[in-house]
Structures are given as structure tokens and as C-alpha cells.
N, C-alpha and C. Protein backbone atom coordinates (compact mmCIF):
# COMPACT_ATOMS: atom_id res chain seq x y z
N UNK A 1 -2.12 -1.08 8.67
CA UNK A 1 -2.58 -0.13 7.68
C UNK A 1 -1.42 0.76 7.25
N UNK A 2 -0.90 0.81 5.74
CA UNK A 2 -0.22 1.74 5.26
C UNK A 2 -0.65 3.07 5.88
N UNK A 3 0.22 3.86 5.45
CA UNK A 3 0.55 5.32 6.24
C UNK A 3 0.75 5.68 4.78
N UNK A 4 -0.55 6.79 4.21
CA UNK A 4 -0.08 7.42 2.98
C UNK A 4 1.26 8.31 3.16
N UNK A 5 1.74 8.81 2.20
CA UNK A 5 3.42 9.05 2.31
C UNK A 5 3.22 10.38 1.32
N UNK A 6 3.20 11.55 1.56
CA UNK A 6 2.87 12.35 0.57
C UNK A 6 4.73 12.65 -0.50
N UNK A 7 4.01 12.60 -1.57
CA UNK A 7 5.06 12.72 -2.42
C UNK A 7 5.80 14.06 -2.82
N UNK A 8 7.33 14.20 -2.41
CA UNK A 8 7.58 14.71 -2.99
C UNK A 8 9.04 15.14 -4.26
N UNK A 9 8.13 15.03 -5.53
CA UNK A 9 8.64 14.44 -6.35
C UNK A 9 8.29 15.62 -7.50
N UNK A 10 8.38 15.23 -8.72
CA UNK A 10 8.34 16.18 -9.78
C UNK A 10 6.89 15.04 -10.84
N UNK A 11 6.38 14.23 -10.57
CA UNK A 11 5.98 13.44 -11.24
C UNK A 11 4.13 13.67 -11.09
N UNK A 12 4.04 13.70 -12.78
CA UNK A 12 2.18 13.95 -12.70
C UNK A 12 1.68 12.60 -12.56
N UNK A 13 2.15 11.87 -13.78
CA UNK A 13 1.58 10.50 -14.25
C UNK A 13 2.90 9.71 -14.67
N UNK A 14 2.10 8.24 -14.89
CA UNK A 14 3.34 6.93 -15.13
C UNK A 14 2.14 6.11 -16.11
N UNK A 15 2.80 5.91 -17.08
CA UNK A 15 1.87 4.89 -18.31
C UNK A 15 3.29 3.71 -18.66
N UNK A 16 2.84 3.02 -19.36
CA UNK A 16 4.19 1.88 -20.13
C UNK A 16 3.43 2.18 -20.86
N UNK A 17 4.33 2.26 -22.20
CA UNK A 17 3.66 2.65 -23.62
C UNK A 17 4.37 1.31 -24.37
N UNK A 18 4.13 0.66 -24.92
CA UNK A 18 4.47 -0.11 -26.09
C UNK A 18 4.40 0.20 -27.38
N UNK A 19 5.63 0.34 -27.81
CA UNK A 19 5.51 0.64 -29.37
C UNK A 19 5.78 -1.37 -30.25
N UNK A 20 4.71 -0.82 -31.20
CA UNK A 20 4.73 -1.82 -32.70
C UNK A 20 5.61 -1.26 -33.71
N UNK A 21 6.34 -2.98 -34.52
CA UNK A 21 6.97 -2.39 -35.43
C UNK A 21 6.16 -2.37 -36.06
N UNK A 22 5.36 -2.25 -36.45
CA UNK A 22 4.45 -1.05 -37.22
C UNK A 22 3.76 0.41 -37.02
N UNK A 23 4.50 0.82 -36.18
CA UNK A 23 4.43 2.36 -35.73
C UNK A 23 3.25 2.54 -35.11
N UNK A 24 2.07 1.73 -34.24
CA UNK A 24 1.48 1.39 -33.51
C UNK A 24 1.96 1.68 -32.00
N UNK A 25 1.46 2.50 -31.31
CA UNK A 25 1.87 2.61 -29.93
C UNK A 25 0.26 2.73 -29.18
N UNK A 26 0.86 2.03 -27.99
CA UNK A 26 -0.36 1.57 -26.85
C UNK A 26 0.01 1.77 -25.37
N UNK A 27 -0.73 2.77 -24.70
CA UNK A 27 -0.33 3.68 -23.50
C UNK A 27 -1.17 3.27 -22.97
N UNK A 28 0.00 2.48 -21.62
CA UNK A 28 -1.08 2.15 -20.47
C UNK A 28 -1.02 2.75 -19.23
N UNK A 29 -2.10 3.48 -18.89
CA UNK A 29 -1.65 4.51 -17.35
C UNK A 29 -1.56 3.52 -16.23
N UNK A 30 -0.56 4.13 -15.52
CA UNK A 30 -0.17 3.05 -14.00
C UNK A 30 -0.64 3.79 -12.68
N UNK A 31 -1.25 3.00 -12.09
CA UNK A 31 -1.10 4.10 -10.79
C UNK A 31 -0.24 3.99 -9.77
N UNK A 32 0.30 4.67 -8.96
CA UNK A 32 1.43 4.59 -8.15
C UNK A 32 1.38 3.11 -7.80
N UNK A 33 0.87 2.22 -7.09
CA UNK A 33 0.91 0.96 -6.84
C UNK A 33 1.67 -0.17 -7.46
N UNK A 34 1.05 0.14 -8.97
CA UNK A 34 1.79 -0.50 -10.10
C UNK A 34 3.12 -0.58 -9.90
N UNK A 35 3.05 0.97 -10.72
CA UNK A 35 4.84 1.38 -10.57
C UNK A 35 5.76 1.09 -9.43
N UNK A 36 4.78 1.04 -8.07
CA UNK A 36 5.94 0.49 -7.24
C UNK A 36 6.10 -1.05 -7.33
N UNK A 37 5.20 -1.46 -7.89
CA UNK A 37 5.37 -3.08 -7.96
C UNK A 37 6.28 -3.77 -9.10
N UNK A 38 6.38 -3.07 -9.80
CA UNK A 38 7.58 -2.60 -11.47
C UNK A 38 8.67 -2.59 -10.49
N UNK A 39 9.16 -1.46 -9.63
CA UNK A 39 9.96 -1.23 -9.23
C UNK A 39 10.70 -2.03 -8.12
N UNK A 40 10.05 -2.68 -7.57
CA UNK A 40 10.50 -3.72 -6.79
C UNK A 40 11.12 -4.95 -7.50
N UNK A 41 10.45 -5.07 -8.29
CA UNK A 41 10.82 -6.09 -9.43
C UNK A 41 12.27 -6.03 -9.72
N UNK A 42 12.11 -5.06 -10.89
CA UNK A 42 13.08 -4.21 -11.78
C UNK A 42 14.18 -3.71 -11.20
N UNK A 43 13.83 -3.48 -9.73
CA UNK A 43 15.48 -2.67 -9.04
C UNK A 43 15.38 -1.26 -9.31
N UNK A 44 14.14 -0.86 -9.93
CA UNK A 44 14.10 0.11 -10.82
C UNK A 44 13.84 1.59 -9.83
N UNK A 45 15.54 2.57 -9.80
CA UNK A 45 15.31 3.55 -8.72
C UNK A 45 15.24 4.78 -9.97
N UNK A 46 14.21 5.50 -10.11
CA UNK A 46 14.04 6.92 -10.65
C UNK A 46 14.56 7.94 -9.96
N UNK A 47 15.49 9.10 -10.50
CA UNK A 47 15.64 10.58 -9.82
C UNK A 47 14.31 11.31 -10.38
N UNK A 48 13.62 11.21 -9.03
CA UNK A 48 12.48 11.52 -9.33
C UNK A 48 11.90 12.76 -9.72
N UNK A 49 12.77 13.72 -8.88
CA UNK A 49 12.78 15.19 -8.92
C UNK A 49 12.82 15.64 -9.96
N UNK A 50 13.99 15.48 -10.66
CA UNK A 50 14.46 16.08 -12.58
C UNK A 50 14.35 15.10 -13.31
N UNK A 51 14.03 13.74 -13.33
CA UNK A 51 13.98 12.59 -14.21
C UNK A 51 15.27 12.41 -15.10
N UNK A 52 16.34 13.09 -14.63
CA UNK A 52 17.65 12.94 -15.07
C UNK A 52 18.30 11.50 -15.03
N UNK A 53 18.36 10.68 -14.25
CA UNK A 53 19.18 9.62 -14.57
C UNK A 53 17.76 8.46 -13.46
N UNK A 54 18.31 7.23 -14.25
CA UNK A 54 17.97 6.43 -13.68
C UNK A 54 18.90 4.91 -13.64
N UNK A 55 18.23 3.46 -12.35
CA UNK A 55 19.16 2.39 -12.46
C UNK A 55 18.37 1.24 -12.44
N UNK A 56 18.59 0.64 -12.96
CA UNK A 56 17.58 -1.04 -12.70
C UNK A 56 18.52 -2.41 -12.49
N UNK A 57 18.10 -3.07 -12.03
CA UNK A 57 18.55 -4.37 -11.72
C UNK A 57 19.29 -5.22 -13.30
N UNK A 58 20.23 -6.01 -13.29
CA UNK A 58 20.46 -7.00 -14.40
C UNK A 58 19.48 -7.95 -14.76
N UNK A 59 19.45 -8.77 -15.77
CA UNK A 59 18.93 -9.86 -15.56
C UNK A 59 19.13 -10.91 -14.73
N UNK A 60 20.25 -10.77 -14.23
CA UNK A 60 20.00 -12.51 -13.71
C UNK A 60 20.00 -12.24 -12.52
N UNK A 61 19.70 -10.74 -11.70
CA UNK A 61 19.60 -10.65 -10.26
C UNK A 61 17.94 -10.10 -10.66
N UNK A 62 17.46 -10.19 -11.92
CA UNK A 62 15.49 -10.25 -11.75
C UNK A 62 15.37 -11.78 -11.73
N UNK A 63 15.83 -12.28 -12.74
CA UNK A 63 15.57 -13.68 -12.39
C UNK A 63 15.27 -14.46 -11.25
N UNK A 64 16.81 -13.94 -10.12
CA UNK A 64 16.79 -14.30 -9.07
C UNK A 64 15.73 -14.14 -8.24
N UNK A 65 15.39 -12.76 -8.60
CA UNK A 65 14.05 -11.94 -7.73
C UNK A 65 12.95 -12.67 -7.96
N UNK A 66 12.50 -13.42 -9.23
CA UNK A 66 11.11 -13.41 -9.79
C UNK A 66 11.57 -15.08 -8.95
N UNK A 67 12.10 -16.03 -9.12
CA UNK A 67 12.05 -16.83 -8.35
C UNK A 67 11.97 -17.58 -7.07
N UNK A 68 12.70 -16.10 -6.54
CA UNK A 68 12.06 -16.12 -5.01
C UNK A 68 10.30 -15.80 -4.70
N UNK A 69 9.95 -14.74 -5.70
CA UNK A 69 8.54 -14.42 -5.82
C UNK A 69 7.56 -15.62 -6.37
N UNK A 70 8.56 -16.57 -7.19
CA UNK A 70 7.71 -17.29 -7.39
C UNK A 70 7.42 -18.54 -6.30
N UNK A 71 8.51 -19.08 -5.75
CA UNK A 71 8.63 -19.78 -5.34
C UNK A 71 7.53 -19.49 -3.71
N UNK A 72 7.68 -18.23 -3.33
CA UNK A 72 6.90 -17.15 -1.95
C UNK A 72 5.80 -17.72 -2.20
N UNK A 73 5.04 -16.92 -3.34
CA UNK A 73 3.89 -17.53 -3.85
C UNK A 73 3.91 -19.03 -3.95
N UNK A 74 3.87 -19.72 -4.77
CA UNK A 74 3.76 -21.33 -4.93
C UNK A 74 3.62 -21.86 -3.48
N UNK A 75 4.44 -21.68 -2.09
CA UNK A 75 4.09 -21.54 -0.66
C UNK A 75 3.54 -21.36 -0.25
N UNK A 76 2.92 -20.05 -0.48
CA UNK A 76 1.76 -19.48 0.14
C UNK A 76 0.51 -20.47 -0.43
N UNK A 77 0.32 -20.49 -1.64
CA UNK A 77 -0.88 -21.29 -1.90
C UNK A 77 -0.79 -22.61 -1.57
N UNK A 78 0.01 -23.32 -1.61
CA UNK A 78 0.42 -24.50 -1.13
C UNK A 78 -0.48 -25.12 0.64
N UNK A 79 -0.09 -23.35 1.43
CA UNK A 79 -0.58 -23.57 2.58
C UNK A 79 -1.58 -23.41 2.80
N UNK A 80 -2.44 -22.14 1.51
CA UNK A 80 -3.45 -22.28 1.83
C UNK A 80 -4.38 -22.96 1.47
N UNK A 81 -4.13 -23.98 0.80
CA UNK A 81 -4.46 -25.11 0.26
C UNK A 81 -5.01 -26.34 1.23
N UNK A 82 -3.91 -26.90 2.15
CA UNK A 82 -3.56 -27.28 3.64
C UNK A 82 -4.68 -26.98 4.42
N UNK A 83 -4.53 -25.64 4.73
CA UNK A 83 -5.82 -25.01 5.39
C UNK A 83 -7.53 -25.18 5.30
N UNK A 84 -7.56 -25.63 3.62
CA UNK A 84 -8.96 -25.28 3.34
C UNK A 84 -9.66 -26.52 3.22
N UNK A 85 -8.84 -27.97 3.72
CA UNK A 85 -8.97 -29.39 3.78
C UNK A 85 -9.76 -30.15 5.12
């Protein structure tokens, strides 16, 4: 069982907003979970405190990432596949 982790940070809320080129924007609220799952991804470290700077991963070291994730997964079901025979 996780161990809640109380935050301390400067942060109310986290949405991804998508803007249209047609000046259309669409705000989606995240809840911490999300965002950490973005962030694992992404490499993605926030200064959380002042929201002054931030760093994320390149592409071809997400690539790398999403292929190991994919590949984790594709395994996992694979076995549990195995299992349910």
C-alpha cells in the first residue's frame, strides 16, 4: 500500500489544455496520478515551488521509454494469457 506523501509544493490544480487552430481551446483537469504518469513518461521534472523552470526528456530517450512500456506490457499480457488456459 502507497504511503500518501503530503505535498509540499506551490500547486492548486494540473489540466492539459489543447488549443485549435481555430482558437478553440479544451481543458482537461488531471489529478495528481495522471500527472505523475505524464511525468514518468515525459522525464518531465517541474520546480514546483515557483513554477520557474522546467526539463523533459528528448524524443528518442521517450521513444526508448514507451518501448520498454510497451514491450512490459505486451509481457505481461502475454503471461496472463498463459495463465488463464
Amino acid at each position: 500500500m502507497r504511503k500518501k506523501v503530503e505535498r509540499k509544493d506551490n500547486i492548486q490544480s494540473v489540466a492539459l489544455a489543447i488549443y485549435a487552430k481555430d482558437g478553440r481551446k479544451l481543458e482537461i483537469p488531471l489529478e495528481m496520478w495522471h500527472v505523475t504518469a505524464v511525468c514518468e513518461v515525459l522525464g518531465l521534472q517541474v520546480d514546483t515551488i515557483n513554477l520557474d523552470t522546467y526539463s523533459m526528456r528528448n524524443k528518442e530517450q521517450i521513444d526508448e521509454i514507451m518501448e520498454m512500456h510497451y514491450c512490459a506490457i505486451k509481457n505481461l499480457y502475454n503471461k496472463n494469457q498463459d495463465n488463464t488456459k
